[in-house]
C-alpha atoms as a PDB file:
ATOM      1  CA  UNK A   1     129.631 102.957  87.637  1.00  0.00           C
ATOM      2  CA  UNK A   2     133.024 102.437  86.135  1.00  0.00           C
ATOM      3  CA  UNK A   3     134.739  99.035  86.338  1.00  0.00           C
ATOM      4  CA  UNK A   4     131.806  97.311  87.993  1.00  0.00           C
ATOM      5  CA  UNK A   5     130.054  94.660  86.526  1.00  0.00           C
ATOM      6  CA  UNK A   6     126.514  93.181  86.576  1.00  0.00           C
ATOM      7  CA  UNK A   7     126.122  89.614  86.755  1.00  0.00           C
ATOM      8  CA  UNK A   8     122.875  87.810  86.648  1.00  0.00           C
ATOM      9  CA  UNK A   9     121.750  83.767  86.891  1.00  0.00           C
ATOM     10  CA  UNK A  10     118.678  81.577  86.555  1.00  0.00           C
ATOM     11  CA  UNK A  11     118.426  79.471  89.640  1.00  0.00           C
ATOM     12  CA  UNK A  12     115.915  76.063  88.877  1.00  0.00           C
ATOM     13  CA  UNK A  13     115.267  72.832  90.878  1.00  0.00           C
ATOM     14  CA  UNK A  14     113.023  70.502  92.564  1.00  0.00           C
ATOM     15  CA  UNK A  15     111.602  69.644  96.214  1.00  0.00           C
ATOM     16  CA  UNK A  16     111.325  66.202  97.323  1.00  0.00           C
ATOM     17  CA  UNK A  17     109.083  66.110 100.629  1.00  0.00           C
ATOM     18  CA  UNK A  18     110.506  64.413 103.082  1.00  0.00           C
ATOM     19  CA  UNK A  19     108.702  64.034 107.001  1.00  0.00           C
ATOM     20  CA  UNK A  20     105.545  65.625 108.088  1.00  0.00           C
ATOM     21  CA  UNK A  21     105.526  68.217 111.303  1.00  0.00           C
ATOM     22  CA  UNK A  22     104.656  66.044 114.593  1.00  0.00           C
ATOM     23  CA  UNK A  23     105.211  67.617 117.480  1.00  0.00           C
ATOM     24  CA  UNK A  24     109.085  68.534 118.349  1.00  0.00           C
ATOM     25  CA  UNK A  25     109.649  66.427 114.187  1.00  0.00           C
ATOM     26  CA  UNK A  26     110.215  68.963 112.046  1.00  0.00           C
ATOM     27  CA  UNK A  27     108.712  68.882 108.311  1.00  0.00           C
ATOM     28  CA  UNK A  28     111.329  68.327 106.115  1.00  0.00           C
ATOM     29  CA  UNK A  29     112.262  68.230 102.352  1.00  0.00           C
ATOM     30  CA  UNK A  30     115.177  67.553 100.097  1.00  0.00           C
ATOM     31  CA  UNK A  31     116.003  70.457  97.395  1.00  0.00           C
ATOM     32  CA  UNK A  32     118.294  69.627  93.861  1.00  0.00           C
ATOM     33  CA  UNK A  33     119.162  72.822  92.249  1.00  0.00           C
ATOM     34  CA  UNK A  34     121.447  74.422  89.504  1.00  0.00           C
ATOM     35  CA  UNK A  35     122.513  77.805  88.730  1.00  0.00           C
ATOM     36  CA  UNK A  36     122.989  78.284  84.948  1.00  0.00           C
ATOM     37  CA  UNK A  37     124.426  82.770  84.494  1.00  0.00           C
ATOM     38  CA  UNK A  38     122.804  84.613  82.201  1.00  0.00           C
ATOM     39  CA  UNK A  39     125.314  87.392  81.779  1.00  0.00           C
ATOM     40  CA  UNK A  40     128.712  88.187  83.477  1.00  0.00           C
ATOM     41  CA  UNK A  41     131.779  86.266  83.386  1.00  0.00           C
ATOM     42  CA  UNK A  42     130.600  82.945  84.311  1.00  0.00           C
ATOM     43  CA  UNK A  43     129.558  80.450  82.296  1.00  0.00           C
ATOM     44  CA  UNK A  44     129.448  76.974  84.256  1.00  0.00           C
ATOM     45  CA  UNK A  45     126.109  75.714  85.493  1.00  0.00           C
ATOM     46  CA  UNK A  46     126.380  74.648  89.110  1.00  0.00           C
ATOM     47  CA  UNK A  47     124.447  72.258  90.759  1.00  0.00           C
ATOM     48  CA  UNK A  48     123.874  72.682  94.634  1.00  0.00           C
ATOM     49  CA  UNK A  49     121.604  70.026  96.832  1.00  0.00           C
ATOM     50  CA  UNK A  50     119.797  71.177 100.157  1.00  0.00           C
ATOM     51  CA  UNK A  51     118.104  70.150 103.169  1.00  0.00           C
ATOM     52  CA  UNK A  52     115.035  72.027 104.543  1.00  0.00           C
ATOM     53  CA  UNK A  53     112.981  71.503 107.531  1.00  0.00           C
ATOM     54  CA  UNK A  54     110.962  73.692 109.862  1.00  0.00           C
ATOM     55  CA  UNK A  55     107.978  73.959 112.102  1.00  0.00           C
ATOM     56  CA  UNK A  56     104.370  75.882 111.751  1.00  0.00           C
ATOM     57  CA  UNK A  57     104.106  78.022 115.091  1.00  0.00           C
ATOM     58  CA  UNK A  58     101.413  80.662 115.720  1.00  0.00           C
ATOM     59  CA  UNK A  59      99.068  78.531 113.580  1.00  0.00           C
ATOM     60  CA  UNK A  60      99.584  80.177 110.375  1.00  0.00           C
ATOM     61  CA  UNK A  61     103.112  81.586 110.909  1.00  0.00           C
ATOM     62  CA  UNK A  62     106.103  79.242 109.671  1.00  0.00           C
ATOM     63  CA  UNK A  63     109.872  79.063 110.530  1.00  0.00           C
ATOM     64  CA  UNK A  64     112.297  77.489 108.283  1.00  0.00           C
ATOM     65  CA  UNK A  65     116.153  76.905 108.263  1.00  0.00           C
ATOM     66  CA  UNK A  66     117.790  75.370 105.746  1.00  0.00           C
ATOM     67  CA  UNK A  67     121.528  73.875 105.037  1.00  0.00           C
ATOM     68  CA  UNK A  68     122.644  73.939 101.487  1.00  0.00           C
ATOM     69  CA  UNK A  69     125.395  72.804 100.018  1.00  0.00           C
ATOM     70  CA  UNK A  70     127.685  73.269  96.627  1.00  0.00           C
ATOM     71  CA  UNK A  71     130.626  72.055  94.626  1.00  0.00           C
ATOM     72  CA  UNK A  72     132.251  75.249  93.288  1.00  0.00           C
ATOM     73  CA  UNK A  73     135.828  77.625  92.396  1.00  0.00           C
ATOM     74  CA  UNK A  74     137.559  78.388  89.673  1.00  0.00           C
ATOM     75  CA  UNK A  75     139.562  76.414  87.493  1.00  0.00           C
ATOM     76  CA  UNK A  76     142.985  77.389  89.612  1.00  0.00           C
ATOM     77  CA  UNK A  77     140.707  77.034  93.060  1.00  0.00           C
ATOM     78  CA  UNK A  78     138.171  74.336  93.761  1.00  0.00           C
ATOM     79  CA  UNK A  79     136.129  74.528  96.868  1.00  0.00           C
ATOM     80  CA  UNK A  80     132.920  74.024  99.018  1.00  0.00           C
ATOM     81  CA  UNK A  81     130.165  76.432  99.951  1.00  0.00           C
ATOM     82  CA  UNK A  82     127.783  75.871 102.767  1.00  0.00           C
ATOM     83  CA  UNK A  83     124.826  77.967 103.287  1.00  0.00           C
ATOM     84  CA  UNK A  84     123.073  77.632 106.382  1.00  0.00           C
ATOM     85  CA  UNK A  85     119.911  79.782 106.601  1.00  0.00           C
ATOM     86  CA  UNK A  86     116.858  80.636 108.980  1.00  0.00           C
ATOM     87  CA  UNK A  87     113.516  82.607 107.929  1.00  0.00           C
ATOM     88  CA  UNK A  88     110.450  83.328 109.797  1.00  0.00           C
ATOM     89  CA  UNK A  89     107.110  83.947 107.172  1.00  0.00           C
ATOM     90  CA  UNK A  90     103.801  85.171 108.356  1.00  0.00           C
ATOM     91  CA  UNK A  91     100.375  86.370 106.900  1.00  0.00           C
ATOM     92  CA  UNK A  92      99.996  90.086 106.640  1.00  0.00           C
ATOM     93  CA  UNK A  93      96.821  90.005 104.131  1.00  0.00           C
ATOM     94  CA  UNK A  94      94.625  87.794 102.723  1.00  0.00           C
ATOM     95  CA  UNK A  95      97.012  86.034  99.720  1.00  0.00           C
ATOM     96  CA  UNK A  96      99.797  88.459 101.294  1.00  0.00           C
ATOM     97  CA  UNK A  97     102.904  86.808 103.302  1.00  0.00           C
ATOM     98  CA  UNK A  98     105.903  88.584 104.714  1.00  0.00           C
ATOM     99  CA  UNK A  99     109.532  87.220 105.689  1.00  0.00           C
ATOM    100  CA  UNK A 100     112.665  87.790 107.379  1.00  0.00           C
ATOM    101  CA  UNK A 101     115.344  85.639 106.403  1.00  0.00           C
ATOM    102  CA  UNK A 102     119.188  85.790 107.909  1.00  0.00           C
ATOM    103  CA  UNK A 103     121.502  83.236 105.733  1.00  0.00           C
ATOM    104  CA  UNK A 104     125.015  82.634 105.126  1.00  0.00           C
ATOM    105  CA  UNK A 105     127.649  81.573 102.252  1.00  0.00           C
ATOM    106  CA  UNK A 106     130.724  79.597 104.391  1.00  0.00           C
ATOM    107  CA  UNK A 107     134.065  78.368 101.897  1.00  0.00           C
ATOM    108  CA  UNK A 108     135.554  75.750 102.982  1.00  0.00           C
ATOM    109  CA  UNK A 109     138.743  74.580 100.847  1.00  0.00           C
ATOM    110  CA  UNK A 110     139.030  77.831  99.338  1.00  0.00           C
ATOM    111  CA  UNK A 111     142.308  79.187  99.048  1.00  0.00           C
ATOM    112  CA  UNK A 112     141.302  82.794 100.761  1.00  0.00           C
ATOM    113  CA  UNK A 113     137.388  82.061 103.209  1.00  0.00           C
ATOM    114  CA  UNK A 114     134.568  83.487 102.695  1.00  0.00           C
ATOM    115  CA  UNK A 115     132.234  84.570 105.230  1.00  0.00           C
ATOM    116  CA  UNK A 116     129.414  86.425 103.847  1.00  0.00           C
ATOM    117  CA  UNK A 117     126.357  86.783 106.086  1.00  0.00           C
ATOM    118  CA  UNK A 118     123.300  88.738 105.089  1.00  0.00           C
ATOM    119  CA  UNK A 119     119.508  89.872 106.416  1.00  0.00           C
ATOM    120  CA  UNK A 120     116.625  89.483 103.821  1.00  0.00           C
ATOM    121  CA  UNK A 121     113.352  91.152 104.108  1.00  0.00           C
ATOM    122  CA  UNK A 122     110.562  90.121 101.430  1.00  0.00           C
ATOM    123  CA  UNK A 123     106.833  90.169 100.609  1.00  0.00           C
ATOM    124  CA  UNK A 124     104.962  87.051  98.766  1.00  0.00           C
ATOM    125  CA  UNK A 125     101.388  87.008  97.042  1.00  0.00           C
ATOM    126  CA  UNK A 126     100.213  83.349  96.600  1.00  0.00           C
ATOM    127  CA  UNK A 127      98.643  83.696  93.413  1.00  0.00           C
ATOM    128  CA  UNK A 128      96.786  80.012  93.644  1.00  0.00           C
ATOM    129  CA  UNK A 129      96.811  77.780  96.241  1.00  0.00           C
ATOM    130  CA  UNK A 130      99.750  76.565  94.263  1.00  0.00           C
ATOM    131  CA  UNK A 131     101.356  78.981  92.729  1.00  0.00           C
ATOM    132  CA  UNK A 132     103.509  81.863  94.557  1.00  0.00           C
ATOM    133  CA  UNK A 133     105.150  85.284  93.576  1.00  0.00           C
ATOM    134  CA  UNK A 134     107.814  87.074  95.853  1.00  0.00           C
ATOM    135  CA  UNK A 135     110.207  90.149  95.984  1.00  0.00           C
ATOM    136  CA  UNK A 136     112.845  90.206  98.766  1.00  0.00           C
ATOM    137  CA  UNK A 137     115.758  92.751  99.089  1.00  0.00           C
ATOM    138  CA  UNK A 138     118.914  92.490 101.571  1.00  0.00           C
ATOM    139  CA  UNK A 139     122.066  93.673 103.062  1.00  0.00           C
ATOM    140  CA  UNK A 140     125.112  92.617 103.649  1.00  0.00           C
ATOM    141  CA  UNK A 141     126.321  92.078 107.994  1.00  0.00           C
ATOM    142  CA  UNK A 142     129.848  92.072 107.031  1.00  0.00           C
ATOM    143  CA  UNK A 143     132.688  92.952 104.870  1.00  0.00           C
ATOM    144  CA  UNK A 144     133.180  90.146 102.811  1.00  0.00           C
ATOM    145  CA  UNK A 145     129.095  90.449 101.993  1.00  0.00           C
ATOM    146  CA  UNK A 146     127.909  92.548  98.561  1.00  0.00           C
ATOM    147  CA  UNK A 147     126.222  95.563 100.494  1.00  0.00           C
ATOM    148  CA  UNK A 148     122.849  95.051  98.753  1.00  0.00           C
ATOM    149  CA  UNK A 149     121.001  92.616  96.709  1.00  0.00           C
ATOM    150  CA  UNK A 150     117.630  91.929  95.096  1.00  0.00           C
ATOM    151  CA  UNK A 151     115.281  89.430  93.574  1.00  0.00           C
ATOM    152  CA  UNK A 152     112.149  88.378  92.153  1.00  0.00           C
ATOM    153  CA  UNK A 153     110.677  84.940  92.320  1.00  0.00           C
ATOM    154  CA  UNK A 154     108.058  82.378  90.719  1.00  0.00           C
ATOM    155  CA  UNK A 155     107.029  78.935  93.050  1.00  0.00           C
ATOM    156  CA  UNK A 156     105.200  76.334  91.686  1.00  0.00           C
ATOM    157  CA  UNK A 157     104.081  73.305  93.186  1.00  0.00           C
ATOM    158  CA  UNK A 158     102.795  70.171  91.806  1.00  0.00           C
END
């Protein structure tokens, strides 16, 4: 494809529990993150912070939304992003999970806004009771949105 360019990043962080689900009381959970690019143009590492919080329905079923938030721009440009998400994640096999995940990156600041708004299917295998592997794919709702993305992810808890 000539004049595009493939850009890739390492995404890394931690998950501070917050509440446990009673009742209508969500269960909740503070997220620190960073973004450090692995190839493209970018070279910054960028932290973002996050705050989770959801609800197990259908006993093993659970449904998640999320508000995240990061410093970013460009040296000419600085800016906010907000990225307020929702995901619903069920069994489909024994170790097996499926999701489907709608989430969106808002500027605000930014010299020209974003709005880019996307829907995210994926499948998990929970290798140990602590330990999780996942592949999810997605598409772009709008024209500001890439039309297609992909990735592949490792979960750990301790």
């Amino acid at each position: 494809m000539a004049g595009s360019e493939r850009e890739s990043q390492a995404l890394y962080g931690l998950k501070y529990a917050l509440t446990e689900q009673r009742g209508w009381i969500p269960q909740s959970a503070a997220i620190i993150q960073a973004t450090t690019p692995t190839s493209g143009k970018e070279t910054n590492t960028v932290p973002n912070l996050g705050y989770v919080f959801g609800w197990t329905v259908f006993e093993d079923w659970k449904l998640d939304s999320a508000i995240r938030y990061k410093p970013t721009g460009t040296a000419e440009d600085r800016f906010n992003e907000w990225a307020p998400s929702v995901v619903l994640k069920g069994p489909v096999a024994e170790k097996w999970a499926a999701h489907l995940e709608y989430f969106g990156i808002f500027s605000d600041g930014k010299a020209v806004v974003e709005n880019r708004q996307y829907v995210s299917p994926g499948i998990h295998y929970l290798v140990t009771p602590d330990c999780e592997i996942g592949v999810r794919v997605g598409w772009g709702l709008n024209h500001d949105s890439a039309n297609f993305f992909s990735n592949v992810g490792l979960g750990y808890q301790f």
